[in-house]
Every structure is written in C-alpha cells, then in structure tokens.
PDB file of N, CA and C in Angstrom:
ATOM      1  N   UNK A   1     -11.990   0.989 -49.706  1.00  0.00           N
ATOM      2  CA  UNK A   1     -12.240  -0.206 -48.901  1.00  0.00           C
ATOM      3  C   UNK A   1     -10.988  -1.075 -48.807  1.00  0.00           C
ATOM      4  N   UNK A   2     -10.062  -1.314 -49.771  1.00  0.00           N
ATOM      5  CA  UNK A   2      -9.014  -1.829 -49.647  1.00  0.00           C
ATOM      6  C   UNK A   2      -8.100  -1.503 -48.636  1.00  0.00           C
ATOM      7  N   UNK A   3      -8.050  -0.249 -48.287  1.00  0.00           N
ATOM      8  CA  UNK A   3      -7.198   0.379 -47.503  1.00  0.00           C
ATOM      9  C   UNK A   3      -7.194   0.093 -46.338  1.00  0.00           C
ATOM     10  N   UNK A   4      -8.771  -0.056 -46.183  1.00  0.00           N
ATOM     11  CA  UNK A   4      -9.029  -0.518 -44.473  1.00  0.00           C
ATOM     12  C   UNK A   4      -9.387  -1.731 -44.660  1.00  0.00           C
ATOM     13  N   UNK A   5      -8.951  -2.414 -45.423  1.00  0.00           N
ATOM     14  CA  UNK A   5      -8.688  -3.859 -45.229  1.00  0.00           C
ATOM     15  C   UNK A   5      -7.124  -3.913 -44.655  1.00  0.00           C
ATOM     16  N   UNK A   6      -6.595  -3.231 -45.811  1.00  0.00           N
ATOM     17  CA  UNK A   6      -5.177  -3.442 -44.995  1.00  0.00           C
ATOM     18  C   UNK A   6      -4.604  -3.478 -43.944  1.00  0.00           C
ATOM     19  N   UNK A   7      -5.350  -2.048 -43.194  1.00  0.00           N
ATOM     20  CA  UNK A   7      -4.737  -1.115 -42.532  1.00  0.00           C
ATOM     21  C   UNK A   7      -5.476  -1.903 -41.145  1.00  0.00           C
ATOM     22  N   UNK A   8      -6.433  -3.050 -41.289  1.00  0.00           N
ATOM     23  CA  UNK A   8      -7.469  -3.622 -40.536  1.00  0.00           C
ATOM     24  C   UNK A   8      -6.283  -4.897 -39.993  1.00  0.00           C
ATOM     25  N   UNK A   9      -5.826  -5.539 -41.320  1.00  0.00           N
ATOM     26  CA  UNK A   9      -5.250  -6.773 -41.314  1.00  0.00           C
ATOM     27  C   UNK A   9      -3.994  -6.640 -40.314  1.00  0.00           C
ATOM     28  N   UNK A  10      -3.497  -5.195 -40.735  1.00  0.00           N
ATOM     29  CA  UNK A  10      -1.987  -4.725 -39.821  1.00  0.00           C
ATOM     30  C   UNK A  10      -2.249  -4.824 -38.697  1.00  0.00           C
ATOM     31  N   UNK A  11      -3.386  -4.157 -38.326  1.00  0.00           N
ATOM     32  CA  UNK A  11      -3.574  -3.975 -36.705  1.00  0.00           C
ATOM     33  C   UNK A  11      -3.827  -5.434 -36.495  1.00  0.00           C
ATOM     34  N   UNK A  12      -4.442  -6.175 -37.369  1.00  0.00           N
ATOM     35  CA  UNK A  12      -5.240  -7.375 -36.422  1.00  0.00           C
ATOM     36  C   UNK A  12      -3.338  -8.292 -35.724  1.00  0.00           C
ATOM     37  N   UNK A  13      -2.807  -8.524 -36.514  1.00  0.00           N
ATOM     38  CA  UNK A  13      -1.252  -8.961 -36.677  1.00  0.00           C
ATOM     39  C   UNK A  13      -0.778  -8.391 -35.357  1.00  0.00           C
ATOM     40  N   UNK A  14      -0.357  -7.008 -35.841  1.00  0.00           N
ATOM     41  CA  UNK A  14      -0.377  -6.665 -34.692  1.00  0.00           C
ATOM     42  C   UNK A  14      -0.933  -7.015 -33.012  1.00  0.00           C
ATOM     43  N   UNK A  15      -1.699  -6.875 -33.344  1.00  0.00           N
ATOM     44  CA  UNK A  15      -2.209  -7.216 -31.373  1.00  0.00           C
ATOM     45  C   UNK A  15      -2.409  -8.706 -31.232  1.00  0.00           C
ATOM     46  N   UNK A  16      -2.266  -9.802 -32.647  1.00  0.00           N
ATOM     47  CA  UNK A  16      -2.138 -11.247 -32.168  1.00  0.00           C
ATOM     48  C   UNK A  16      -0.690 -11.158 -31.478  1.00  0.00           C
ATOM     49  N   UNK A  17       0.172 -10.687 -32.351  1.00  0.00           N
ATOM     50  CA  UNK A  17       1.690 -10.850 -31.952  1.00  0.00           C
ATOM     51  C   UNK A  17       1.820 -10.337 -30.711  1.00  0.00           C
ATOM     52  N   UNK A  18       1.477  -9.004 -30.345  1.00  0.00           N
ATOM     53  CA  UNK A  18       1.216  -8.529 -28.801  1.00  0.00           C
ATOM     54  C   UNK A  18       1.003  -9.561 -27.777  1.00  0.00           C
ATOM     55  N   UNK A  19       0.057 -10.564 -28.009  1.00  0.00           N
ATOM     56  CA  UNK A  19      -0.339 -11.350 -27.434  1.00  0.00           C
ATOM     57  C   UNK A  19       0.146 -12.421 -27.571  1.00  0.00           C
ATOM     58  N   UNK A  20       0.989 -12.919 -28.206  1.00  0.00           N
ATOM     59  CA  UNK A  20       2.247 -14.147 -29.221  1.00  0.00           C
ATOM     60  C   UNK A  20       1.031 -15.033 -28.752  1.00  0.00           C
ATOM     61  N   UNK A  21       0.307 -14.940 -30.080  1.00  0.00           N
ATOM     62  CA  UNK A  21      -0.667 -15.848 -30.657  1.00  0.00           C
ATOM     63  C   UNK A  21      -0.138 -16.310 -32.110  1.00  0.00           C
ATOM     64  N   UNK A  22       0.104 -17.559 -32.337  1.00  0.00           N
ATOM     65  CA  UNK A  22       0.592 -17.490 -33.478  1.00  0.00           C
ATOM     66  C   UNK A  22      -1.153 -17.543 -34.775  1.00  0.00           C
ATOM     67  N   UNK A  23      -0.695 -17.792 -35.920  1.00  0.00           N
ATOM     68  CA  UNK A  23      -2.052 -17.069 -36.510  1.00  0.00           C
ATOM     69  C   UNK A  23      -2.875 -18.786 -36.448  1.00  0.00           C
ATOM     70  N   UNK A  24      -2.248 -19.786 -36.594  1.00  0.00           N
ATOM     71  CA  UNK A  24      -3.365 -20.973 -36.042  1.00  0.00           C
ATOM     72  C   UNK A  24      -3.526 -21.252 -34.830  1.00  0.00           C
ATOM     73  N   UNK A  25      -3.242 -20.474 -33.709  1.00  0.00           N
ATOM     74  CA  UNK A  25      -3.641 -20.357 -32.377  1.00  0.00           C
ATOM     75  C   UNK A  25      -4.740 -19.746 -32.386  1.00  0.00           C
ATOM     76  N   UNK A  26      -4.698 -18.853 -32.773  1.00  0.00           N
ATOM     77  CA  UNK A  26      -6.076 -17.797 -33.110  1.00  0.00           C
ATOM     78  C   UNK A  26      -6.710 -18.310 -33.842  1.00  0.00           C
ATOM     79  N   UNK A  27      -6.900 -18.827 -35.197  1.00  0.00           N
ATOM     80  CA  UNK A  27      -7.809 -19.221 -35.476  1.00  0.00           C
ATOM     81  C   UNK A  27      -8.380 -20.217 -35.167  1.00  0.00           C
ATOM     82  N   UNK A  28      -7.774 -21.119 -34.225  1.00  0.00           N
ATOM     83  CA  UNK A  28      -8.533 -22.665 -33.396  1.00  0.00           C
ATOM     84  C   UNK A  28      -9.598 -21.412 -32.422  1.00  0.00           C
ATOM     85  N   UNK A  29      -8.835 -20.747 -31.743  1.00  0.00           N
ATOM     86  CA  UNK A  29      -9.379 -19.982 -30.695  1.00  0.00           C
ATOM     87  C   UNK A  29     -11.048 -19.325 -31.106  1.00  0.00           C
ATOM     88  N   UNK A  30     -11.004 -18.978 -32.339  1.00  0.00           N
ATOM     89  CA  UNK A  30     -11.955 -18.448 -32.385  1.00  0.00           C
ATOM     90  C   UNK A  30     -12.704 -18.940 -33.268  1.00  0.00           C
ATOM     91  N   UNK A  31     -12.410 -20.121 -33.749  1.00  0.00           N
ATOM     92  CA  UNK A  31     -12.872 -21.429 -34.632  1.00  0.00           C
ATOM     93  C   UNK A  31     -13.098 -21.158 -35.998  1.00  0.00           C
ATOM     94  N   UNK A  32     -11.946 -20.629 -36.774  1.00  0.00           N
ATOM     95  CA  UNK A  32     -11.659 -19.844 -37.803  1.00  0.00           C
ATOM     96  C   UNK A  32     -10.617 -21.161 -38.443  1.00  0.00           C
ATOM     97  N   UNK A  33     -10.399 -20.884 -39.901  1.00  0.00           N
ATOM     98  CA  UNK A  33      -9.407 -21.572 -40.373  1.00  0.00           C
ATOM     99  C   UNK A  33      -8.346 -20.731 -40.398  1.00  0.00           C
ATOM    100  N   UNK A  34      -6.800 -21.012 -40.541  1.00  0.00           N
ATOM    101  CA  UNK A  34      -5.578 -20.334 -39.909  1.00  0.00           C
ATOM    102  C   UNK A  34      -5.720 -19.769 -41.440  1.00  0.00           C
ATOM    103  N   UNK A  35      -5.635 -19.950 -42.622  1.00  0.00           N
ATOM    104  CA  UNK A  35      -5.766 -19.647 -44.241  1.00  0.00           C
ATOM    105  C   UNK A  35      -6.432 -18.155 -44.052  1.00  0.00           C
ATOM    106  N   UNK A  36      -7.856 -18.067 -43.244  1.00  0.00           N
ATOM    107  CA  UNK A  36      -8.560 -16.883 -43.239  1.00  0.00           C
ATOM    108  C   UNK A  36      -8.233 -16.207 -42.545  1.00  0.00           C
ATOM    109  N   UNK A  37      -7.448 -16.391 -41.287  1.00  0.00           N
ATOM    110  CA  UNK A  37      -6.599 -15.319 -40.418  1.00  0.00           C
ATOM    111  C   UNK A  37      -5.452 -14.707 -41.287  1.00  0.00           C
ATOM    112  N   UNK A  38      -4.643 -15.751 -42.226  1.00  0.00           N
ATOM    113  CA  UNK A  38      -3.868 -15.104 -42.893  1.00  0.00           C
ATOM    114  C   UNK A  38      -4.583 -14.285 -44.570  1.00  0.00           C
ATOM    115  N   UNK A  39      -5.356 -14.347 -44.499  1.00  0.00           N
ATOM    116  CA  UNK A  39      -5.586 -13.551 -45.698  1.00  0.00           C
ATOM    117  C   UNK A  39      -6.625 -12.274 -45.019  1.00  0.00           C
ATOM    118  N   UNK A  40      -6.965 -12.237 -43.913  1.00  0.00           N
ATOM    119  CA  UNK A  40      -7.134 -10.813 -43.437  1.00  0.00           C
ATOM    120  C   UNK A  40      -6.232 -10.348 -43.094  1.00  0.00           C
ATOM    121  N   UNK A  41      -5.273 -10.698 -42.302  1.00  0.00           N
ATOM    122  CA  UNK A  41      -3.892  -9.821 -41.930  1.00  0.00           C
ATOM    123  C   UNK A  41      -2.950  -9.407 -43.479  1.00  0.00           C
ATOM    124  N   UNK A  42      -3.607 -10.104 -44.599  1.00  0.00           N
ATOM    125  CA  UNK A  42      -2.614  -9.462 -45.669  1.00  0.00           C
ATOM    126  C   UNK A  42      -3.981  -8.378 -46.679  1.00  0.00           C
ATOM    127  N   UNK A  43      -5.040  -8.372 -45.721  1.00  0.00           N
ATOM    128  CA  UNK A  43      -6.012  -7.303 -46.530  1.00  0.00           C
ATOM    129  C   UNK A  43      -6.246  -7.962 -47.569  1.00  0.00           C
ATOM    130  N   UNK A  44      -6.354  -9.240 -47.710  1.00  0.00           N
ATOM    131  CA  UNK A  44      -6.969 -10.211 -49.348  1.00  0.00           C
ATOM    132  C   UNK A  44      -8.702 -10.376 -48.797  1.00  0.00           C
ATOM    133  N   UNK A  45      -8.719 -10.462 -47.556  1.00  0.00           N
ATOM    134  CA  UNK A  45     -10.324 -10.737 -46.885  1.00  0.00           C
ATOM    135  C   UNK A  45     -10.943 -10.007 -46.176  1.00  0.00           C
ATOM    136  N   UNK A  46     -12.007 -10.231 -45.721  1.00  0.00           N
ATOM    137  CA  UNK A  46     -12.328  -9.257 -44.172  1.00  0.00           C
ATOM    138  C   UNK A  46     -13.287 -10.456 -43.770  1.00  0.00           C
ATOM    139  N   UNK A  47     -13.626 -10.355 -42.629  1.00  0.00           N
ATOM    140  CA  UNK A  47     -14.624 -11.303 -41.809  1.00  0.00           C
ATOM    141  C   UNK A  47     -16.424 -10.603 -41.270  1.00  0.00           C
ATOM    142  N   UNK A  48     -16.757 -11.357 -40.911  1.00  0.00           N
ATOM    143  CA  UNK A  48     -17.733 -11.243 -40.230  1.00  0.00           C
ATOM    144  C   UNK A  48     -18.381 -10.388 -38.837  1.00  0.00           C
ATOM    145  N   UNK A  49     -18.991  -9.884 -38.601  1.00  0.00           N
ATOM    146  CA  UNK A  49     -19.296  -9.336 -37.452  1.00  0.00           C
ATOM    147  C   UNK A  49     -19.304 -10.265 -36.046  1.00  0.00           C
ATOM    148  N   UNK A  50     -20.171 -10.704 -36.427  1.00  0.00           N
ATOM    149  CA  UNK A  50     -19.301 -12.379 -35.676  1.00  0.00           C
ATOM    150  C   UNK A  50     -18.102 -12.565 -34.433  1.00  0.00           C
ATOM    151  N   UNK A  51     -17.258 -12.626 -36.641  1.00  0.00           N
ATOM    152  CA  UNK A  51     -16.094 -13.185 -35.712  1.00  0.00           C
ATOM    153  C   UNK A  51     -14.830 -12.087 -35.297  1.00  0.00           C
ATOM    154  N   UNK A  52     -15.444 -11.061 -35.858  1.00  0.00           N
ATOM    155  CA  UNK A  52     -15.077  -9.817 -35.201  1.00  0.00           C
ATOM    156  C   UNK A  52     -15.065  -9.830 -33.627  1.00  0.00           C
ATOM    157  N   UNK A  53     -16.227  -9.926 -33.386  1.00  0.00           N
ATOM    158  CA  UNK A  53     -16.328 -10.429 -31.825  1.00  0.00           C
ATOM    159  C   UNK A  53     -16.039 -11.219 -31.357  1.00  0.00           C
ATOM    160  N   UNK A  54     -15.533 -12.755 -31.616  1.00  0.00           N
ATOM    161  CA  UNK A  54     -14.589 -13.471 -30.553  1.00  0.00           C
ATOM    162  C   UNK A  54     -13.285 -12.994 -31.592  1.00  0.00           C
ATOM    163  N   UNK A  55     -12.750 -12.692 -32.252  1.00  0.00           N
ATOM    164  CA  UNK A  55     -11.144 -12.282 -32.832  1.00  0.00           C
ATOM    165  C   UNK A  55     -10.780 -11.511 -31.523  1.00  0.00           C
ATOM    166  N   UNK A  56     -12.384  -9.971 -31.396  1.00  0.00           N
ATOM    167  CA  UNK A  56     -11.362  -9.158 -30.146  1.00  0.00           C
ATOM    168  C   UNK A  56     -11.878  -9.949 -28.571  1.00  0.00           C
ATOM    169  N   UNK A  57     -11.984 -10.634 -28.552  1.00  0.00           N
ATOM    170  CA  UNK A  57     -12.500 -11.689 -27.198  1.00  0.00           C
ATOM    171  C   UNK A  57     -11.170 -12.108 -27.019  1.00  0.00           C
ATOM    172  N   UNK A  58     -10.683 -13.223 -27.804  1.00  0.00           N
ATOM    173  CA  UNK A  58      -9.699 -13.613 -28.223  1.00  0.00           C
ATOM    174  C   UNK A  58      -8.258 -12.607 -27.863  1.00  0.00           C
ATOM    175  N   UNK A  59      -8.127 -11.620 -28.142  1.00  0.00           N
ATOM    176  CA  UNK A  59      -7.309 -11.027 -28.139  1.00  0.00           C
ATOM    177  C   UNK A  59      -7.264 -10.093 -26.964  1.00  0.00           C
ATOM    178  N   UNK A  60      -8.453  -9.996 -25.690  1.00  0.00           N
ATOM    179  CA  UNK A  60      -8.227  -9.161 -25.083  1.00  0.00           C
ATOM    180  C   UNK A  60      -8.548  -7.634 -25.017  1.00  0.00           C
ATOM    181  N   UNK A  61      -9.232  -7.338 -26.378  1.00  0.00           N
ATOM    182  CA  UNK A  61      -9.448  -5.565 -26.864  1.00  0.00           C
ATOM    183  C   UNK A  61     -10.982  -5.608 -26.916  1.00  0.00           C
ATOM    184  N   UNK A  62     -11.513  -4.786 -27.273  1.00  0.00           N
ATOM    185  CA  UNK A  62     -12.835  -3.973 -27.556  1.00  0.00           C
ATOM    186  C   UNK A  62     -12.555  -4.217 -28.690  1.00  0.00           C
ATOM    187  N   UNK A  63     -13.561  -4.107 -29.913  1.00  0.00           N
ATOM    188  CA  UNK A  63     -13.793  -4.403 -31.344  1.00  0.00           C
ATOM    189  C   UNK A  63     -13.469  -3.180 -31.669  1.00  0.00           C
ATOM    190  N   UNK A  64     -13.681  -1.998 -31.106  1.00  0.00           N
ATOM    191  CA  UNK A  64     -12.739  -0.898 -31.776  1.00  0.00           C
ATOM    192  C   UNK A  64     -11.590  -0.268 -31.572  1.00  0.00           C
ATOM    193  N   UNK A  65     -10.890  -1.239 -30.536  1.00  0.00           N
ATOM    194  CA  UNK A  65      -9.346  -1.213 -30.777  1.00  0.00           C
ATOM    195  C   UNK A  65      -8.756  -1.866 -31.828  1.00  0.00           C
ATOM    196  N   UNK A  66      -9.878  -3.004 -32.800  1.00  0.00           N
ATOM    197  CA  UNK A  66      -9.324  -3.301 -33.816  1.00  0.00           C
ATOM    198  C   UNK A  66      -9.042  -2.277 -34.823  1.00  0.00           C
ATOM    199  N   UNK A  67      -9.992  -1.558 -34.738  1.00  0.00           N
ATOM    200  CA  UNK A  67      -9.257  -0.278 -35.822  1.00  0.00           C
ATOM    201  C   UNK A  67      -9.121   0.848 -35.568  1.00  0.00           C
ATOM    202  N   UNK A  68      -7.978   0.539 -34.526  1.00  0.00           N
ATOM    203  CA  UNK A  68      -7.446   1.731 -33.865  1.00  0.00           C
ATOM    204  C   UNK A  68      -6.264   1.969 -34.853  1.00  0.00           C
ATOM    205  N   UNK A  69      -5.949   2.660 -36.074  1.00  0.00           N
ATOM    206  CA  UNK A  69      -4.892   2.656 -36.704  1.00  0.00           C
ATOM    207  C   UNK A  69      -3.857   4.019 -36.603  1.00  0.00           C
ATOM    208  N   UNK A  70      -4.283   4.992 -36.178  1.00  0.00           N
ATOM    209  CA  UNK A  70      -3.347   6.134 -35.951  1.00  0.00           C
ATOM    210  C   UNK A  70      -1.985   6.434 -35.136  1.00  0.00           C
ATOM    211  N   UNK A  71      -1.817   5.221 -34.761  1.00  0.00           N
ATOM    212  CA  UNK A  71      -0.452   5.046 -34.202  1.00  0.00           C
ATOM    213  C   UNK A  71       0.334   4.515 -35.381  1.00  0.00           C
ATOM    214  N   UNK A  72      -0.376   4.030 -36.761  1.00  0.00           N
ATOM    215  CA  UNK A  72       0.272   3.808 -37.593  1.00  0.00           C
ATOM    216  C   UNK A  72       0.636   4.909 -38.814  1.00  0.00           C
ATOM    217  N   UNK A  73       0.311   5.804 -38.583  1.00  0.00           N
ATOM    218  CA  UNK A  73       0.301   7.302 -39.530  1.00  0.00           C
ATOM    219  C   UNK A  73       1.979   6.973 -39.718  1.00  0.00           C
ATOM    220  N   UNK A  74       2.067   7.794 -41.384  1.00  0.00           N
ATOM    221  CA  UNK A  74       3.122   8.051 -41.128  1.00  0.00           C
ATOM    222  C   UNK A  74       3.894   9.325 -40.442  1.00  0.00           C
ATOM    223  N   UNK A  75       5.225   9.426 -40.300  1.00  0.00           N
ATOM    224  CA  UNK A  75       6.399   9.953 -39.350  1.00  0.00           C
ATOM    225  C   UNK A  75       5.495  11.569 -39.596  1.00  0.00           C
ATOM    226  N   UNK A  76       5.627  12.462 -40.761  1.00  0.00           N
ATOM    227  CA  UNK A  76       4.791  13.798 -41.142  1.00  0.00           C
ATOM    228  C   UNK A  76       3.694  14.018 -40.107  1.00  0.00           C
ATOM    229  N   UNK A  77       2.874  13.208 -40.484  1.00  0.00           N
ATOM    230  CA  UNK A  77       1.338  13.133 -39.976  1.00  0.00           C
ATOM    231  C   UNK A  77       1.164  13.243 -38.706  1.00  0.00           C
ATOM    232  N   UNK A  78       2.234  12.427 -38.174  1.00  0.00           N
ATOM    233  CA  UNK A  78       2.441  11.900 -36.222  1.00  0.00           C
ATOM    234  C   UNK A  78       2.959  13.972 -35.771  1.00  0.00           C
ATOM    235  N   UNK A  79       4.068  13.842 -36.393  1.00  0.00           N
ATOM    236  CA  UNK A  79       4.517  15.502 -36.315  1.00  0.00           C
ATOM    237  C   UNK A  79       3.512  16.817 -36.086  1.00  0.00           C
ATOM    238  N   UNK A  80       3.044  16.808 -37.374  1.00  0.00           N
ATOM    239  CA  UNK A  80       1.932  17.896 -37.452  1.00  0.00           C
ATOM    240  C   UNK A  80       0.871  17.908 -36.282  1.00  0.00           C
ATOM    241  N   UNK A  81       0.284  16.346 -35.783  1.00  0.00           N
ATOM    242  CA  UNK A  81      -0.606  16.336 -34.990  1.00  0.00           C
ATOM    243  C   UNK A  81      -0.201  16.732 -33.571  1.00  0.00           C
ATOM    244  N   UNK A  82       1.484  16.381 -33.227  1.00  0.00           N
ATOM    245  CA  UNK A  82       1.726  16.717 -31.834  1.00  0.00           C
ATOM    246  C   UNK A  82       2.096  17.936 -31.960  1.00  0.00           C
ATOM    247  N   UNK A  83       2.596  18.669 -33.093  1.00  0.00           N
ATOM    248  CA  UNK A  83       2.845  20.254 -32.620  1.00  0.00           C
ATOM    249  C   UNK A  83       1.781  21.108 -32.663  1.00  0.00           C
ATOM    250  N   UNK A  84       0.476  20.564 -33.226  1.00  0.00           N
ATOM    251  CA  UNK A  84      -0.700  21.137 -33.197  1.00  0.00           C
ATOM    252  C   UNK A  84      -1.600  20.843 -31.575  1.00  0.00           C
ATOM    253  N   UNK A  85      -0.929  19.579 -30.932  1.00  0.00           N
ATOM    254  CA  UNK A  85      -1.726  19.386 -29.503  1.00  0.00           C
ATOM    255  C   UNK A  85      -0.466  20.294 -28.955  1.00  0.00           C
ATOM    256  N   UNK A  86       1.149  20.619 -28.914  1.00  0.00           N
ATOM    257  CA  UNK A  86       1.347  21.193 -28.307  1.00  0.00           C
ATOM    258  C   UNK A  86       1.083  22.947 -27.787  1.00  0.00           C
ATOM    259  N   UNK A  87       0.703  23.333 -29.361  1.00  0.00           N
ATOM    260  CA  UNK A  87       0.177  24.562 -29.551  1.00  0.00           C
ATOM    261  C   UNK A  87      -0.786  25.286 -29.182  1.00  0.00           C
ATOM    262  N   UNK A  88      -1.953  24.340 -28.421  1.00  0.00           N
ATOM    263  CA  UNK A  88      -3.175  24.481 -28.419  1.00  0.00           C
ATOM    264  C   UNK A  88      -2.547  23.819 -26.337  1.00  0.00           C
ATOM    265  N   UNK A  89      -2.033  23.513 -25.858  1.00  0.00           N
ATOM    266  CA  UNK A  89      -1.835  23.064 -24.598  1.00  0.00           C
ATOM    267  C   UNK A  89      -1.623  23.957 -23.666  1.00  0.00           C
ATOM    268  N   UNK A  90      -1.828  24.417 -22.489  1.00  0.00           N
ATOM    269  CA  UNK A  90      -1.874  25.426 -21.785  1.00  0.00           C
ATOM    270  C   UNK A  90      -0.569  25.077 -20.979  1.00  0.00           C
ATOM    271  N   UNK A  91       0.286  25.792 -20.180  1.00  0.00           N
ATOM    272  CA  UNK A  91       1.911  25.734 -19.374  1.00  0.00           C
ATOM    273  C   UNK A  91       1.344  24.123 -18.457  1.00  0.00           C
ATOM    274  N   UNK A  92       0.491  23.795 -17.959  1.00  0.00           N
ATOM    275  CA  UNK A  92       0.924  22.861 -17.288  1.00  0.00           C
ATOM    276  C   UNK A  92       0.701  21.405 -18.058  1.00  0.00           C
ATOM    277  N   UNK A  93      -0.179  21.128 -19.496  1.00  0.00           N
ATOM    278  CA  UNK A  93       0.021  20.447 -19.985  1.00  0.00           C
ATOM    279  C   UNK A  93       1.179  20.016 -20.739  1.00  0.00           C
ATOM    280  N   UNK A  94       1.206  21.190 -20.873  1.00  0.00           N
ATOM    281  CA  UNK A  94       2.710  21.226 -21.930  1.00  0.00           C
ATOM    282  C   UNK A  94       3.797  20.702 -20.696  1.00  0.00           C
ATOM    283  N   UNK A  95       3.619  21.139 -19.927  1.00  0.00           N
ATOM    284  CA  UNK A  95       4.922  20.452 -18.876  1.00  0.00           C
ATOM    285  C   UNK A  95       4.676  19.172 -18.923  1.00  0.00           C
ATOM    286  N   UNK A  96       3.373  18.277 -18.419  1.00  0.00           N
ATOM    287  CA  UNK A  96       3.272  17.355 -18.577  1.00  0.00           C
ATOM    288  C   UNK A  96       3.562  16.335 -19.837  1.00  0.00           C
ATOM    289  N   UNK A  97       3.403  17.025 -20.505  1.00  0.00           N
ATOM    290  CA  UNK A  97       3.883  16.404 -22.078  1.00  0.00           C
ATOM    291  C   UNK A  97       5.295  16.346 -22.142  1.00  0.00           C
ATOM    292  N   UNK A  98       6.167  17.326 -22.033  1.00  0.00           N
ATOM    293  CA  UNK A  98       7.382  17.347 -21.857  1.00  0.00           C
ATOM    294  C   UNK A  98       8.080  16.613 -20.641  1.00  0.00           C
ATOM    295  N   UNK A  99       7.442  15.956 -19.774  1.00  0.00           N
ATOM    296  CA  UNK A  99       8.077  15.007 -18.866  1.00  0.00           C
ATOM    297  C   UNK A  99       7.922  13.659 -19.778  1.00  0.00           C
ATOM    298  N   UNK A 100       6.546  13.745 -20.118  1.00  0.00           N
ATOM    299  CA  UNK A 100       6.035  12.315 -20.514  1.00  0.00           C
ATOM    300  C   UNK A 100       7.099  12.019 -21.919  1.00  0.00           C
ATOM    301  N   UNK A 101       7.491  12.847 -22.792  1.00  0.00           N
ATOM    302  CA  UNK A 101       8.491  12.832 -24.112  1.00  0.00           C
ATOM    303  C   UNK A 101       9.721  12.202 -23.442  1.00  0.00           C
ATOM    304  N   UNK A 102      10.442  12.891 -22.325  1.00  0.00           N
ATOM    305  CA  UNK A 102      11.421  13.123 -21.726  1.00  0.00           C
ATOM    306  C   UNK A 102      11.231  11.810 -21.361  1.00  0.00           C
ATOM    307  N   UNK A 103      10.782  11.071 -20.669  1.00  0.00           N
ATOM    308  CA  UNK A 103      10.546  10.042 -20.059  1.00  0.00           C
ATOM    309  C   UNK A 103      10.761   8.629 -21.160  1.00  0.00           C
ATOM    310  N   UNK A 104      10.317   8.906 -22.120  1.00  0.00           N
ATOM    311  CA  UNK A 104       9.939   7.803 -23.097  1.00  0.00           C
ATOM    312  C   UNK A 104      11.634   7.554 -23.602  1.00  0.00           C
ATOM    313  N   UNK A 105      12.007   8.806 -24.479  1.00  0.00           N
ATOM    314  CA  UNK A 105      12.688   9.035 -25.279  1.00  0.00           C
ATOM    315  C   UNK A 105      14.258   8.806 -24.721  1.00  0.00           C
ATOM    316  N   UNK A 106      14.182   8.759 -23.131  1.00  0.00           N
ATOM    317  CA  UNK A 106      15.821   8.734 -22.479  1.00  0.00           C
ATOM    318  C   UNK A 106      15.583   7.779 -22.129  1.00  0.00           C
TER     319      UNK A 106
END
C-alpha cells in the first residue's frame, strides 16, 4: 500500500505541474488544505473518494488517469515491454512504430 501511495502522490504532482497548478491552487480549488495536497504527493497520506473526484475535475483527467503510472517504470521494464510489442507487431505496425520512434527521437 505504501507504494501506491507513492507512486499515486508522483502522478498526482505530476499532472498538477502539467497544469502549473501550484499545490495551494489546487487545494483552494478543490477545497482541500495545501498541507494535505502536500503530504499525498509525498505518499505520507491518501484522500478520499470524494476528493478524488474534484482533484481529477480539477485537473482535467478521468480518476484513472490518476493512476496511470507505467510511463513511470523503470528504463529495463520500458525496454522489455517495447521489444515484446515489437515482436508480436505485424510489417505495417512495426513501420508505424518505427516512424512514430523516428519522429519523437530526431
């Protein structure tokens, strides 16, 4: 449970800053004290169902883009998973993938 507190708090940080909310912007916004925004973004708390729902109101997302965390895997993990989607991709995905890499990366 700790973990996905953490890993909860990162993302939440995350997509305030996306949104350059500072953390007592958000918590006026969603009528939170700024103390409890910062002790979920450091995984010391978690909140309510609630205020789960205006946090992602607030922010613009679906409540389960809040724990969308797999863009945070580490560097290994990210690896294994794309040479396993490339492996399994048929010639025209794989092209498509290889524009879309190509594209990002130059």
């Amino acid at each position: 449970m700790e973990n996905l507190k953490k890993q909860f708090g990162k993302r939440l940080k995350e997509l305030r800053e996306k949104k350059k909310l500072s953390q007592e912007q958000l918590a006026e916004i969603v009528n939170m004290e700024s103390r409890h925004i910062s002790r979920i973004e450091t995984g010391n708390s978690f909140t309510t169902i609630e205020n789960l729902d205006k946090i992602a109101n607030a922010l613009d997302v679906n409540i389960s883009t809040l724990f969308e965390f797999e863009h945070k895997q580490n560097r290994e993990i990210m690896q294994k998973e794309i040479i396993k989607i490339i492996k399994h991709s048929d010639d025209r995905e794989l092209e498509l993938i290889f524009r879309i890499i190509k594209n990002v990366c130059l």
